[in-house]
C-alpha atoms as a PDB file:
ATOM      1  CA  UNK A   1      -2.930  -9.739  -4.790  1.00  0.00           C
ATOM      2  CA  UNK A   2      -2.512  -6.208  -4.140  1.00  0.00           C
ATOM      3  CA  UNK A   3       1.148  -5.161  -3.002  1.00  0.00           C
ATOM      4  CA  UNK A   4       3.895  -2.396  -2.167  1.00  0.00           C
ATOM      5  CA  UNK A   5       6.128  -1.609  -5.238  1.00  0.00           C
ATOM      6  CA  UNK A   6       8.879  -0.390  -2.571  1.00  0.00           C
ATOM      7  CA  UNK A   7       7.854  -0.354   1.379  1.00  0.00           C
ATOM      8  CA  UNK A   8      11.077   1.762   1.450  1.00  0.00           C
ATOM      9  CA  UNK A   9       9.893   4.683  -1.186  1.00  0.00           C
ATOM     10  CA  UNK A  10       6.104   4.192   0.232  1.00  0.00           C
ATOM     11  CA  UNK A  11       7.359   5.429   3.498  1.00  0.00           C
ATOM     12  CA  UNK A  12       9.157   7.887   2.393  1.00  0.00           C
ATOM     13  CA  UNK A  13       6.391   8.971   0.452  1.00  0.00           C
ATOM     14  CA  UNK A  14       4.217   9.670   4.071  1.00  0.00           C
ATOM     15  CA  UNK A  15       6.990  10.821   5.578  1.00  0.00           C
ATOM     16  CA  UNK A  16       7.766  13.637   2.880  1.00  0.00           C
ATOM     17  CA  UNK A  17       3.749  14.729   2.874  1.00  0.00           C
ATOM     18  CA  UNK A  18       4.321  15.405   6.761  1.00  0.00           C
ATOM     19  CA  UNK A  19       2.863  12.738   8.591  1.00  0.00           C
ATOM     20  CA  UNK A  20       3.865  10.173  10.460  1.00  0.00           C
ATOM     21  CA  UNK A  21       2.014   6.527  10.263  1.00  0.00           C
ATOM     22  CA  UNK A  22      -0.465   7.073  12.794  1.00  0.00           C
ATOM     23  CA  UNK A  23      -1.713  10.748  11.241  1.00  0.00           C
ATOM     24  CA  UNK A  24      -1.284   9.674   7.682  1.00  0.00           C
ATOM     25  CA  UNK A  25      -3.930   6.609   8.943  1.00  0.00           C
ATOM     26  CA  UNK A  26      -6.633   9.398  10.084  1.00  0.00           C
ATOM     27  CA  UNK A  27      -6.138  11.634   6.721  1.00  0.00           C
ATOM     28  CA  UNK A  28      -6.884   8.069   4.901  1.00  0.00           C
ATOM     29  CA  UNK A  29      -9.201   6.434   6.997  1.00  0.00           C
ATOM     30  CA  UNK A  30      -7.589   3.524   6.803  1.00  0.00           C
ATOM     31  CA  UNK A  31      -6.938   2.015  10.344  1.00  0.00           C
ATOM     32  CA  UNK A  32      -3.187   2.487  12.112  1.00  0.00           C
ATOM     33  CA  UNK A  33      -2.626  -1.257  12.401  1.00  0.00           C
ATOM     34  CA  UNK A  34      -3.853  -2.231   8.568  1.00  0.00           C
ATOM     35  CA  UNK A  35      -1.832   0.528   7.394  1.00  0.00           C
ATOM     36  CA  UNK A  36       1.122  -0.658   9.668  1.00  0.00           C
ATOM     37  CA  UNK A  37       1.004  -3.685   8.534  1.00  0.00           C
ATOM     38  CA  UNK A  38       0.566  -2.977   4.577  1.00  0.00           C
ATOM     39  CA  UNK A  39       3.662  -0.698   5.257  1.00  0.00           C
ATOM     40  CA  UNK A  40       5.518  -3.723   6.235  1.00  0.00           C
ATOM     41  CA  UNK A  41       4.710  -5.586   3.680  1.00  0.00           C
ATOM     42  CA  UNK A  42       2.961  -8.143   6.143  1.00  0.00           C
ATOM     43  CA  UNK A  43      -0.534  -7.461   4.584  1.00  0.00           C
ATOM     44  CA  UNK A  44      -2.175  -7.031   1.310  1.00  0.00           C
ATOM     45  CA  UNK A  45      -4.530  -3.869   0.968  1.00  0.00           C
ATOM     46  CA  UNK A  46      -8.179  -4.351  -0.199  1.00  0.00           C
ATOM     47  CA  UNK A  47      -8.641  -2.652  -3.345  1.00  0.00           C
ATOM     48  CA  UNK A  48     -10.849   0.069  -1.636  1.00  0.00           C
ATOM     49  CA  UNK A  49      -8.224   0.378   1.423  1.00  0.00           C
ATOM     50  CA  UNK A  50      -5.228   0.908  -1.860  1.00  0.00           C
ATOM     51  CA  UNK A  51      -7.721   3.801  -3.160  1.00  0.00           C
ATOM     52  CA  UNK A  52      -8.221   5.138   0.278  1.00  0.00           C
ATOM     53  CA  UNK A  53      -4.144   5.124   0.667  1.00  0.00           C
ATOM     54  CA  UNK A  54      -2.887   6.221  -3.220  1.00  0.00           C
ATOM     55  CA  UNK A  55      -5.956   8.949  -3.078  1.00  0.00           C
ATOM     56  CA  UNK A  56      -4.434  10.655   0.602  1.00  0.00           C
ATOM     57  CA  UNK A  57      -0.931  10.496  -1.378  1.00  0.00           C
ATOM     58  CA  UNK A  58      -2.044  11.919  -4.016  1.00  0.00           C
ATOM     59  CA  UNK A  59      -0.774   9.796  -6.407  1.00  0.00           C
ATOM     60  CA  UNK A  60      -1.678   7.250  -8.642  1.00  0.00           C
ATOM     61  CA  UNK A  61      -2.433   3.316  -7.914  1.00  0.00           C
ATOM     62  CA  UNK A  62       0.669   2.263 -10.268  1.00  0.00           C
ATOM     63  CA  UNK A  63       3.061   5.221  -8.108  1.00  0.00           C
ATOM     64  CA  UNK A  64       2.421   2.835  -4.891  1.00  0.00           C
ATOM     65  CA  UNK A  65       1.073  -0.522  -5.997  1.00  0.00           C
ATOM     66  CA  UNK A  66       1.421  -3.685  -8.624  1.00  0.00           C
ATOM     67  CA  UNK A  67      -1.145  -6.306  -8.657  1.00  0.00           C
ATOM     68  CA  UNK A  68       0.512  -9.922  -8.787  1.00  0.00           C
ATOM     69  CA  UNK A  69      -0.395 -12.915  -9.677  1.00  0.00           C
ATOM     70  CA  UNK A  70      -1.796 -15.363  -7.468  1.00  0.00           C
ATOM     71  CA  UNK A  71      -2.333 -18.047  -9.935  1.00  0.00           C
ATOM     72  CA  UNK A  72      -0.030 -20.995 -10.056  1.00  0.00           C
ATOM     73  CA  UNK A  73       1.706 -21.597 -12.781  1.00  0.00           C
ATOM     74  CA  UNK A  74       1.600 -24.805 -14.681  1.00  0.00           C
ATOM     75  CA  UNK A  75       5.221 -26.292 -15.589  1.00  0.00           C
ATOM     76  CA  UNK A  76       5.224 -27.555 -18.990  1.00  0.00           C
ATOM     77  CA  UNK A  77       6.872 -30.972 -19.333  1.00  0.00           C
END
């Protein structure tokens, strides 16, 4: 699963390119609510919607993103 490293510093990031949510949506084609929500942390990007969002910024996928593991983890007894 695809998330935020910080929602915080990923705002911050749009904010300090000049846009607000809604125009930073339309530069990345990435629809206001999806990108509301990933900004929240309530959502998990697509890996095409994360290239969409860390190529607008700029930047690269490991600036904005981690990939974690969805696996469960086996306890050893």
């Amino acid at each position: 699963m695809i998330t935020l490293k910080s929602r915080h510093e990923f705002n911050e990031s749009i904010a300090k390119n000049g846009y607000s949510k809604r125009a930073f949506a339309r530069k990345s084609g990435v629809s206001e609510s999806t990108l509301i929500q990933i900004s929240n942390g309530n959502q998990s990007p697509r890996p095409e919607t994360a290239r969409k969002i860390y190529d607008a910024l700029q930047q690269n996928f490991d600036d904005i993103f981690v990939i974690e593991s969805t696996e469960k983890q086996e306890v050893t007894k």
